[in-house]
N, C-alpha and C. Protein backbone atom coordinates (compact mmCIF):
# COMPACT_ATOMS: atom_id res chain seq x y z
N UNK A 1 0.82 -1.18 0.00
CA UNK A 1 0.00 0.00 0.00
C UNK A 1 0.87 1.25 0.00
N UNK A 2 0.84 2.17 -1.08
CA UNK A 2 1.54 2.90 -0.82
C UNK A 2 1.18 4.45 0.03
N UNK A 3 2.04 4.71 0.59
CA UNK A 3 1.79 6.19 1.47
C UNK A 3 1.89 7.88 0.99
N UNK A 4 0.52 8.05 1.01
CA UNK A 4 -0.02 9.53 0.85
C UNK A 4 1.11 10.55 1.13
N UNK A 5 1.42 11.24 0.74
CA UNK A 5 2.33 12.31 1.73
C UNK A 5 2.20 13.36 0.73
N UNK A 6 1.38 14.18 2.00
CA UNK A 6 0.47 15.51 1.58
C UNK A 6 1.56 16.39 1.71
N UNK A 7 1.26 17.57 0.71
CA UNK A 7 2.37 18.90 0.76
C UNK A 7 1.54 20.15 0.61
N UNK A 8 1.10 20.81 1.53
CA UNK A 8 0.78 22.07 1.93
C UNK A 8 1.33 23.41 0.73
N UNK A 9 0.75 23.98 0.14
CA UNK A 9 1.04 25.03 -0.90
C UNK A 9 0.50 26.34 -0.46
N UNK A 10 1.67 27.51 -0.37
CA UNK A 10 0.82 28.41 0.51
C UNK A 10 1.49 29.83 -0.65
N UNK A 11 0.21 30.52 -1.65
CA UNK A 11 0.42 31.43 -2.36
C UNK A 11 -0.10 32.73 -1.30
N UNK A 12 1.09 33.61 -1.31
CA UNK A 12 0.74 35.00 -1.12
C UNK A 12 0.61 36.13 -1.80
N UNK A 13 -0.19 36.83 -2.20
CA UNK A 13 0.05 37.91 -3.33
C UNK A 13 -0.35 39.80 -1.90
N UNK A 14 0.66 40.03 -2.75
CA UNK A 14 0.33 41.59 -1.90
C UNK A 14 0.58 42.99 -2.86
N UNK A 15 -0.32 43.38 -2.94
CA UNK A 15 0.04 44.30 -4.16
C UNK A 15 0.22 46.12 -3.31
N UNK A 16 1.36 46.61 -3.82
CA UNK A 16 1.26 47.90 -2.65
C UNK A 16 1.25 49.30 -3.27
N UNK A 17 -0.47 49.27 -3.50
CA UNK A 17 -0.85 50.94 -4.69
C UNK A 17 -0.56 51.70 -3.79
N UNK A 18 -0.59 52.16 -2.82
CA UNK A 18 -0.34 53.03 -1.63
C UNK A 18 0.76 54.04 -2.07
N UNK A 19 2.13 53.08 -1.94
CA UNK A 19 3.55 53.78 -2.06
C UNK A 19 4.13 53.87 -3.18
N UNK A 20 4.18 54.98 -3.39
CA UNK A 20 4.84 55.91 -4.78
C UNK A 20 5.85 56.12 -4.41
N UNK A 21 6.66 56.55 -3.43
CA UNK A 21 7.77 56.91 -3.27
C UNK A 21 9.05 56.06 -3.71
N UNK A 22 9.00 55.00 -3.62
CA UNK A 22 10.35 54.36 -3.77
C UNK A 22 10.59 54.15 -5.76
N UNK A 23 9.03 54.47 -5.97
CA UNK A 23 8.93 54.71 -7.68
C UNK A 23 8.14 54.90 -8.09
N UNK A 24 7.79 55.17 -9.67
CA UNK A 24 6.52 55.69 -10.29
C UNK A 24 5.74 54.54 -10.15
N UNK A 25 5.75 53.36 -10.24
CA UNK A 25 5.50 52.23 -10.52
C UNK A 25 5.06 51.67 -9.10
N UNK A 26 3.74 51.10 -9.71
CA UNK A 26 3.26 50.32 -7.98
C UNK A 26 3.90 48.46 -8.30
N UNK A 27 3.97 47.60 -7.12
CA UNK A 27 4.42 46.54 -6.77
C UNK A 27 3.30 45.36 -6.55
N UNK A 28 3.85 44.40 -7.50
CA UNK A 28 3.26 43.23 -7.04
C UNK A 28 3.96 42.24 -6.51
N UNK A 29 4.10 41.44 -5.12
CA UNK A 29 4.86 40.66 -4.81
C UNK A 29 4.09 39.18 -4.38
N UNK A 30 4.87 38.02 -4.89
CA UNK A 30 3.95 36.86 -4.75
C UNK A 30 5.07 35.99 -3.98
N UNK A 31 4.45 35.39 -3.25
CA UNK A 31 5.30 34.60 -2.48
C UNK A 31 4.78 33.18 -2.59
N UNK A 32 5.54 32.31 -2.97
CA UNK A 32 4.94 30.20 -2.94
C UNK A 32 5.93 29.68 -1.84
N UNK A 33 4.94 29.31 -1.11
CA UNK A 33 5.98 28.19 0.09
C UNK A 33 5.08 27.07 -0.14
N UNK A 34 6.51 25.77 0.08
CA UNK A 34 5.68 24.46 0.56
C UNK A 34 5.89 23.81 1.73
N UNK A 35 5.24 23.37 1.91
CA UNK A 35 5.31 22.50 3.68
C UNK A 35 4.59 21.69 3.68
N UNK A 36 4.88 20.25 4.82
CA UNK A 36 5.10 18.77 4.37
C UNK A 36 4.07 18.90 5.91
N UNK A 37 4.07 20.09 6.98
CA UNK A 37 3.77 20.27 8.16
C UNK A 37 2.06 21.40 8.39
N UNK A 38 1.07 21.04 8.18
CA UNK A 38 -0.01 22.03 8.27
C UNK A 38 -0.11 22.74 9.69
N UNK A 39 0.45 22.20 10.60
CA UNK A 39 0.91 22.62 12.00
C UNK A 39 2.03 23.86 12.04
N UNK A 40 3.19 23.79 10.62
CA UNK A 40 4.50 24.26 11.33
C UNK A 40 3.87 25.49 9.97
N UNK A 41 2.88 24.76 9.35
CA UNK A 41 2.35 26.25 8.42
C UNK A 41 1.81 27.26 8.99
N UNK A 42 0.77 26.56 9.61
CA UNK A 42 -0.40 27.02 10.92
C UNK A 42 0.74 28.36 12.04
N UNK A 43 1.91 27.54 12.44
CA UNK A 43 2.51 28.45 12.66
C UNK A 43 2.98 29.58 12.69
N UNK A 44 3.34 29.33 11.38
CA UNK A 44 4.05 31.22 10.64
C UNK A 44 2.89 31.94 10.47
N UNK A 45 2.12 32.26 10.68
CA UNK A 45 0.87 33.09 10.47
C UNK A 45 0.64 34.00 12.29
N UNK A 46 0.56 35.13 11.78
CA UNK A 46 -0.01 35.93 13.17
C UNK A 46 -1.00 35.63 13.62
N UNK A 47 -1.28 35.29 14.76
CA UNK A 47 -2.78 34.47 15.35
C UNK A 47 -3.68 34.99 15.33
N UNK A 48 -4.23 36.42 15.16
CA UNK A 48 -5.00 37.55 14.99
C UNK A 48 -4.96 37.82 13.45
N UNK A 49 -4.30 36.73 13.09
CA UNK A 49 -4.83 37.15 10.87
C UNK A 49 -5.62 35.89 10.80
N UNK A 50 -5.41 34.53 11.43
CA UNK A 50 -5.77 33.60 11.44
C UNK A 50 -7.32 32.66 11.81
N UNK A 51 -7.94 31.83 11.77
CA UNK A 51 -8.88 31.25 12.44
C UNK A 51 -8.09 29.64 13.12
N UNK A 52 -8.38 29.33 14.21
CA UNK A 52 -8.06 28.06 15.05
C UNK A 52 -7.68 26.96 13.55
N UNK A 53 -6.78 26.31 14.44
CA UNK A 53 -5.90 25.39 13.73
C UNK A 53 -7.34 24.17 13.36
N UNK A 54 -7.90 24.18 14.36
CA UNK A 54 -9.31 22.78 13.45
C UNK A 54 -10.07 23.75 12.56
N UNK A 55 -10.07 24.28 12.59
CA UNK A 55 -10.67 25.05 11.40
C UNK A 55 -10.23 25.53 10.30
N UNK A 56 -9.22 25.63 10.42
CA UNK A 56 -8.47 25.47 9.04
C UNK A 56 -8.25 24.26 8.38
N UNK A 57 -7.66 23.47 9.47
CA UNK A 57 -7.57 21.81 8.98
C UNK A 57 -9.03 21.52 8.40
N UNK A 58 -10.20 21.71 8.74
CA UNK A 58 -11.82 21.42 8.44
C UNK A 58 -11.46 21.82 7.20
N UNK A 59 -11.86 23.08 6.93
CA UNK A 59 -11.72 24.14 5.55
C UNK A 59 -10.96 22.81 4.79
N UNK A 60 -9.56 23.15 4.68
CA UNK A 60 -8.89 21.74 3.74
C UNK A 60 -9.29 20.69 3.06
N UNK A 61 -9.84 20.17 4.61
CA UNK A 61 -10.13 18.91 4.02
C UNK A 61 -11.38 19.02 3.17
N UNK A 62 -12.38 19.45 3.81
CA UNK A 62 -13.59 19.68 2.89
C UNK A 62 -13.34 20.15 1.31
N UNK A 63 -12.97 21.25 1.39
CA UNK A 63 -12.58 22.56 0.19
C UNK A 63 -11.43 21.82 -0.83
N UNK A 64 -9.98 21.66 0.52
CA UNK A 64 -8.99 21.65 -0.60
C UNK A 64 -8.26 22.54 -0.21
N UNK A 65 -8.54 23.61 0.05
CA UNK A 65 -7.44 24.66 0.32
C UNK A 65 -8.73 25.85 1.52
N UNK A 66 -7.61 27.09 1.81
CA UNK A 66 -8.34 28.11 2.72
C UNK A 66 -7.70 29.28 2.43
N UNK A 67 -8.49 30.43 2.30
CA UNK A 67 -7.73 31.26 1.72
C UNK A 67 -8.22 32.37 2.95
N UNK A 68 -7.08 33.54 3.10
CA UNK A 68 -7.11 34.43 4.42
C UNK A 68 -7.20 35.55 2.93
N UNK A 69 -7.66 36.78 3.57
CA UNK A 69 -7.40 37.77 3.63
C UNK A 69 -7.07 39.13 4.15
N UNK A 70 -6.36 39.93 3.75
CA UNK A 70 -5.56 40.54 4.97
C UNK A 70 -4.74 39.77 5.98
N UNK A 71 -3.95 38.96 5.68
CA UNK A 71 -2.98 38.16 6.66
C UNK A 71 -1.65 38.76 6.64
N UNK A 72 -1.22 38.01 8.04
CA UNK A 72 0.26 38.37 8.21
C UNK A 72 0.58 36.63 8.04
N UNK A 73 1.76 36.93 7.62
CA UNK A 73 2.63 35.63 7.63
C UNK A 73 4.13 35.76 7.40
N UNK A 74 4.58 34.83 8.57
CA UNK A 74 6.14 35.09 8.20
C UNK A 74 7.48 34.77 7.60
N UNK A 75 7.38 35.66 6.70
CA UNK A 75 8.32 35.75 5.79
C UNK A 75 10.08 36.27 5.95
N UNK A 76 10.68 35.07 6.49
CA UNK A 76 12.37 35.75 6.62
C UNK A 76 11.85 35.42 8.23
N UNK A 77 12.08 36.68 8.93
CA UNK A 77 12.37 36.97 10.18
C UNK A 77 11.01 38.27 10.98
N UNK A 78 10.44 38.24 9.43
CA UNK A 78 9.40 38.89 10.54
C UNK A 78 8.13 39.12 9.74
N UNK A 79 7.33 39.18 10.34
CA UNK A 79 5.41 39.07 9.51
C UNK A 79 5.55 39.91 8.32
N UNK A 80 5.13 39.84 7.63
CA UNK A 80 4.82 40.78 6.40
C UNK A 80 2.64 40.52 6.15
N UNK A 81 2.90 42.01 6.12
CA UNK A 81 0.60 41.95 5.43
C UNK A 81 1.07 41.19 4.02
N UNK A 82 -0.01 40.41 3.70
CA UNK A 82 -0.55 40.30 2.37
C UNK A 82 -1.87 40.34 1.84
N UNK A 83 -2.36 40.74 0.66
CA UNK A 83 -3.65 41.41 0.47
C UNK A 83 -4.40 39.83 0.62
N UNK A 84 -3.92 38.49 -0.10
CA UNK A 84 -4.73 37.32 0.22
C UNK A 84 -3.38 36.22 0.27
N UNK A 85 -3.60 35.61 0.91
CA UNK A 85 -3.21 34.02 1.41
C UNK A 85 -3.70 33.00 0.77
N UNK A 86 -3.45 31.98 -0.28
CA UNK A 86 -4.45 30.46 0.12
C UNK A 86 -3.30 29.52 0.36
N UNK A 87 -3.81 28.60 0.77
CA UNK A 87 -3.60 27.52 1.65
C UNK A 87 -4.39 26.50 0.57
N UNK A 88 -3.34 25.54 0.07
CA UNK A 88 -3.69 24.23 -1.23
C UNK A 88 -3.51 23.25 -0.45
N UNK A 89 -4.37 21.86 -0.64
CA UNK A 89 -3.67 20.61 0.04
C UNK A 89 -3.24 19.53 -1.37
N UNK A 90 -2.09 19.18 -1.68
CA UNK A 90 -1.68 18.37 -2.34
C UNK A 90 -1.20 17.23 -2.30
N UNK A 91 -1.43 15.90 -2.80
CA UNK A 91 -0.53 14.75 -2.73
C UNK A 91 0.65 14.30 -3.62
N UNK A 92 1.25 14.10 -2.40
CA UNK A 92 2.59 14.15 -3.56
C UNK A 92 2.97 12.95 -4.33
N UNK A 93 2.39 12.06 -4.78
CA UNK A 93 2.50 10.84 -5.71
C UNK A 93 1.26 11.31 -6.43
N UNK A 94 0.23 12.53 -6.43
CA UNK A 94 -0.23 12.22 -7.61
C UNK A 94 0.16 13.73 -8.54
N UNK A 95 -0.29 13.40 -9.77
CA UNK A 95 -0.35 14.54 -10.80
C UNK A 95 -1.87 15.59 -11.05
N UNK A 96 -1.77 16.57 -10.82
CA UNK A 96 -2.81 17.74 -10.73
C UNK A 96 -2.31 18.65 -11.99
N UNK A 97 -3.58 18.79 -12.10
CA UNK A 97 -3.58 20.08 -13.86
C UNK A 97 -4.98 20.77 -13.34
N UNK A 98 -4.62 22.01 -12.61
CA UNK A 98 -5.22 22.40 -11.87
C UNK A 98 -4.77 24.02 -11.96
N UNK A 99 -6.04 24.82 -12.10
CA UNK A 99 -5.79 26.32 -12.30
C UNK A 99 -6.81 26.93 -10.90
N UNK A 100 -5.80 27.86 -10.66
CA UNK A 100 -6.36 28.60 -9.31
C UNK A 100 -6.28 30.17 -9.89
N UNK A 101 -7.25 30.93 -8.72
CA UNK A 101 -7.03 31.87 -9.00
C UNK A 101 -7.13 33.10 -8.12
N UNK A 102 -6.65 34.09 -8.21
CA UNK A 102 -6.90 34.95 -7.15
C UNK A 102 -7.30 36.19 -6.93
N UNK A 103 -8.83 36.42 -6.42
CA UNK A 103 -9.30 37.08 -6.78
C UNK A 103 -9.12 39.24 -5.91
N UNK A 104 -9.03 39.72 -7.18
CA UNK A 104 -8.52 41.38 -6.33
C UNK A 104 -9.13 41.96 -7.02
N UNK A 105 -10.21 41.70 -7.00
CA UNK A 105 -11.60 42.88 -7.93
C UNK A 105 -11.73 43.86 -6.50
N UNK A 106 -11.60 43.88 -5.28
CA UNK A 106 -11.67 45.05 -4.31
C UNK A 106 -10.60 46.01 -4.61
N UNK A 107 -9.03 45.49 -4.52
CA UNK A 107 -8.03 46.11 -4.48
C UNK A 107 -8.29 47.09 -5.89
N UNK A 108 -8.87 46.57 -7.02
CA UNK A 108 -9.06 47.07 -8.43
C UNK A 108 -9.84 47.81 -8.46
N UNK A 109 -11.08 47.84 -8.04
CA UNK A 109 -12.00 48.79 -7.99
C UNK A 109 -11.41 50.19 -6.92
N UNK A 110 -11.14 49.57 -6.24
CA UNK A 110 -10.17 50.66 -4.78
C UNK A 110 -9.40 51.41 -5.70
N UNK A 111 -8.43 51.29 -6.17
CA UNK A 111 -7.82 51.98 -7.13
C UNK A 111 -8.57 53.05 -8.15
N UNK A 112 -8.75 52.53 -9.37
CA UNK A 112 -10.28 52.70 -10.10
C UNK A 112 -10.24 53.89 -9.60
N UNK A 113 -11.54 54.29 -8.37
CA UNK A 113 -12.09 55.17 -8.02
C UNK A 113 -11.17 56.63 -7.53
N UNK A 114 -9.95 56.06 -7.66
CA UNK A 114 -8.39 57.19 -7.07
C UNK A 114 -7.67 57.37 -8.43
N UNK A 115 -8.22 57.02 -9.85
CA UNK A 115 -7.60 57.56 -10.75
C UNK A 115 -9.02 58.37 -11.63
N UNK A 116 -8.06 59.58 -12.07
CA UNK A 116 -8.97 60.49 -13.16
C UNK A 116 -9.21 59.77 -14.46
N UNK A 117 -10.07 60.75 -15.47
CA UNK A 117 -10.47 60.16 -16.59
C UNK A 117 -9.09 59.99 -17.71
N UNK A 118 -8.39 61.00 -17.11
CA UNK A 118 -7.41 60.82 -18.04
C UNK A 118 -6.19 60.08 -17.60
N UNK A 119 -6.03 59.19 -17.06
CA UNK A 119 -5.81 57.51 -16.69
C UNK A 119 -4.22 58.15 -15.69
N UNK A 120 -4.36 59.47 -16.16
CA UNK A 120 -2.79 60.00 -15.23
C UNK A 120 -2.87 60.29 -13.98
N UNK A 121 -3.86 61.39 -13.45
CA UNK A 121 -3.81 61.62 -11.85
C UNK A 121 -4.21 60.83 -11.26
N UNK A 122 -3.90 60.74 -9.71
CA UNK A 122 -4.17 59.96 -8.85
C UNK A 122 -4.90 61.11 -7.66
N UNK A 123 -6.14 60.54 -7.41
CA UNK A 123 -6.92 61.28 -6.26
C UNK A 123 -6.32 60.45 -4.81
N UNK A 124 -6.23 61.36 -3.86
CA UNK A 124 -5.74 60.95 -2.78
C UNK A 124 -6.53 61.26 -1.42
């Protein structure tokens, strides 16, 4: 019989329209971790971005994955926000052809409403 061995997939996307300063140009940053541990995943997350560890494990199993928004999670040595989190459950002996996606129709519309007609100023 051979043995399951699940691998945890954890996409972060954080996009930061806010800050102009460091350039004209706004930032998209995506982060992929994997982990073999839904416990030591469960971990890196700020407990106040989070919901209880059986409830996430629930979510999973049911769903497949759990997706946060507005989370902290830690990245390097110390939390970083991201606009959404998901949380994939995968097996690693099988093959998946599988499209995800992530949805920022808030962050887009948020924007949107802070640019003029003539696609240049920014209302603040």
């Amino acid at each position: 019989m051979k043995r399951e061995i699940r691998i945890y997939i954890l996409k972060g996307v954080k996009i930061d329209l806010e800050n102009q300063s460091k350039s004209e140009y706004n930032s998209l940053i995506k982060v992929h971790a994997f982990y073999t541990n839904l416990k030591e995943l469960y971990d890196s997350f700020d407990s106040d971005t989070i919901q209880s560890y059986s409830t996430v494990a629930s979510h999973i199993q049911k769903d497949g994955f759990y997706r946060i928004r507005d989370g902290k999670y830690r990245y390097g040595e110390s939390f970083e926000s991201f606009n959404e989190i998901t949380i994939t459950r995968a097996l690693a002996n099988r093959i998946y052809h599988k499209r995800t996606s992530i949805s920022l129709s808030d962050l887009i519309l948020k924007e949107a409403s802070r640019i003029s007609e003539d696609g240049f100023t920014v209302f603040k």
